[in-house]
Protein backbone atom coordinates (compact mmCIF):
# COMPACT_ATOMS: atom_id res chain seq x y z
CA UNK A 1 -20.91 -13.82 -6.74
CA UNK A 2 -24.01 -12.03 -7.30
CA UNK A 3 -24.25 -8.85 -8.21
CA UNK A 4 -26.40 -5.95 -7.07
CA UNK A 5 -27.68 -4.10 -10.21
CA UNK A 6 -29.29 -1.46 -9.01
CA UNK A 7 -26.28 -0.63 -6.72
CA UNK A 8 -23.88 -0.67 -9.91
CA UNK A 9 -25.84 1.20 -11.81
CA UNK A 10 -26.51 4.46 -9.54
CA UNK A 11 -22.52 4.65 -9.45
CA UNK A 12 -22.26 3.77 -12.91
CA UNK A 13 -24.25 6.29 -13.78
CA UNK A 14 -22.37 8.72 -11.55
CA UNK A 15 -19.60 7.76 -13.32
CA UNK A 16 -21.08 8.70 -16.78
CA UNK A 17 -22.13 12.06 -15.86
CA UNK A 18 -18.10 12.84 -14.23
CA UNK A 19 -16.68 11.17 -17.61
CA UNK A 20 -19.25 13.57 -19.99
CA UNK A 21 -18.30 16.85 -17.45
CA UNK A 22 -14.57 16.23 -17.85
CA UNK A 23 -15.25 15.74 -21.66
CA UNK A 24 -16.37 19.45 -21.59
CA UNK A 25 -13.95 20.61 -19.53
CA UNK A 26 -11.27 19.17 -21.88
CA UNK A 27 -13.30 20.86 -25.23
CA UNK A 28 -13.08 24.29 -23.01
CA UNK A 29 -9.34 23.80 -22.02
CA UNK A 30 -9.61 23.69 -18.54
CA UNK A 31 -6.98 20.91 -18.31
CA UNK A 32 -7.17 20.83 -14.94
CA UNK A 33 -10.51 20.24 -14.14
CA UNK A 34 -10.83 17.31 -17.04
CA UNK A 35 -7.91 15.19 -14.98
CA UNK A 36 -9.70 15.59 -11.81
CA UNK A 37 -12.91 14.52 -13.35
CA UNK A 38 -11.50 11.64 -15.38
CA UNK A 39 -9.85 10.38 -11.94
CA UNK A 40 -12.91 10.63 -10.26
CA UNK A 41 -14.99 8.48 -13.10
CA UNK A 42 -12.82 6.25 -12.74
CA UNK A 43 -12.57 5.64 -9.19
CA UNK A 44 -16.77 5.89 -9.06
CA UNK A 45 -17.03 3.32 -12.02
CA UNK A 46 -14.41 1.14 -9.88
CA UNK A 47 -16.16 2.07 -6.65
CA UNK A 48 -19.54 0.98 -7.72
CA UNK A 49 -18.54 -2.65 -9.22
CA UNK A 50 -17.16 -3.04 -5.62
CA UNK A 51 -20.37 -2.08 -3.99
CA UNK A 52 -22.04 -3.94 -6.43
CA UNK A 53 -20.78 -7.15 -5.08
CA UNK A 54 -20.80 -6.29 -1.85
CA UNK A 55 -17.11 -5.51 -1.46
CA UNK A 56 -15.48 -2.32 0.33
CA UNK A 57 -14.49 0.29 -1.35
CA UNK A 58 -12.61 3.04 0.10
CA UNK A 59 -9.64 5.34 -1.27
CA UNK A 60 -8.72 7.25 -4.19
CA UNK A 61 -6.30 5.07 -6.02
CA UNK A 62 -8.22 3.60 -9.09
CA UNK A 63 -5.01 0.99 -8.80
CA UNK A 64 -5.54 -0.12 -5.79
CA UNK A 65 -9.15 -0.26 -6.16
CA UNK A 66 -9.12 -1.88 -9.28
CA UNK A 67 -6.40 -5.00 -7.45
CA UNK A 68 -9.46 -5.14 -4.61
CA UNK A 69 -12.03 -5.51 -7.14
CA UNK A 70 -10.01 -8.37 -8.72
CA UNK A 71 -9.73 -10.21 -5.14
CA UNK A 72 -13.12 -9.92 -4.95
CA UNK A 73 -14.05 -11.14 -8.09
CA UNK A 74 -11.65 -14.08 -7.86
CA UNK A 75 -9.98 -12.53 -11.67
CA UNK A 76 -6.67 -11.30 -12.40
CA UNK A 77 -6.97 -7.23 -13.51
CA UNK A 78 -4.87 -6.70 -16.74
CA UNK A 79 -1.48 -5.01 -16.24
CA UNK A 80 -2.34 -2.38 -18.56
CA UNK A 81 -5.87 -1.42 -17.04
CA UNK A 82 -3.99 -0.95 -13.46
CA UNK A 83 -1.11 1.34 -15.18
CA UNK A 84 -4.20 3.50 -16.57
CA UNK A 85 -5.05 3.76 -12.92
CA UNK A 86 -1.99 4.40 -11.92
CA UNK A 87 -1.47 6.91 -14.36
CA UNK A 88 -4.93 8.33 -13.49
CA UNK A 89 -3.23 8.76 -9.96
CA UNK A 90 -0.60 10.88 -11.17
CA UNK A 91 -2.90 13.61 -13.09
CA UNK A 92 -5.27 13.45 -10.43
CA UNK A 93 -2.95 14.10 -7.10
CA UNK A 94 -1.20 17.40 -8.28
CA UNK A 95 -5.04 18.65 -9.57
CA UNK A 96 -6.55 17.62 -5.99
CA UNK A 97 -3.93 19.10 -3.67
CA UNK A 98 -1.51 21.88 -5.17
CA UNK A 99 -2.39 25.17 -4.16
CA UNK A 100 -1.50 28.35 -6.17
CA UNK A 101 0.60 31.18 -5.93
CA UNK A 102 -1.87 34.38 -5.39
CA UNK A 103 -1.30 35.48 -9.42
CA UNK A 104 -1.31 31.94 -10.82
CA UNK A 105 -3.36 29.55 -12.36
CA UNK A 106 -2.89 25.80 -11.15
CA UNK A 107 -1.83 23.93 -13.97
CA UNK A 108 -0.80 20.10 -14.82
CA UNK A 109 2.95 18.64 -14.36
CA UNK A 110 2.72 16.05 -17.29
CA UNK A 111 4.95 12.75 -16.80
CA UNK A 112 7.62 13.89 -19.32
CA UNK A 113 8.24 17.20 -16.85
CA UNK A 114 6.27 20.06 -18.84
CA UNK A 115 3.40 22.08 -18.31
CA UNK A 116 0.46 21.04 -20.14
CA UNK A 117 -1.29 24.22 -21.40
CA UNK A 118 -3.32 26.50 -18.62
């Protein structure tokens, strides 16, 4: 399977520039802000090795994407790399879709039940 380069790179590249954001936001504190972004690296780094070979790549879930790029590359993805997605998921879900009260701050429910800092 060939793959397209170019196409790789722009999302790669994309993919960089999320990754270095979320890097800030995580310096600054904004907790939030660096799980969306680190999600959405992910799924743009996943998204673009799809496109790259010419494979479809549509949804959020860096899991999922990560099993379709491993059909379409014909290789098995390593259990740990799709629990990182999966745990990805988690952070990025609550980040992407829960509203705030009118006097609160969004903030992260972390997989052992408590708040990460706001």
């Amino acid at each position: 399977m060939l793959l397209d380069e170019l196409e790789y790179g722009r999302w790669l590249e994309a993919a960089r520039r999320t990754l270095e954001s979320a890097g800030g936001d995580l310096g600054r504190g904004d907790y939030d802000w660096a799980c969306f972004k680190a999600q959405q690296a992910a799924e743009l780094a996943v998204k673009g090795l799809l496109h790259g070979v010419g494979a479809h790549a549509y949804g959020h879930s860096v899991a999922l994407l990560l099993e379709r790029a491993g059909e379409a590359l014909g290789l098995a993805v390593p259990g740990d790399v799709l629990e990182c997605g999966k745990l990805l998921g988690k952070y990025y879900i609550p980040t992407a879709t829960r509203m705030p009260g009118p006097r609160e701050r969004p903030t992260i429910i972390t997989l052992r039940g408590r708040r990460a800092r706001p």
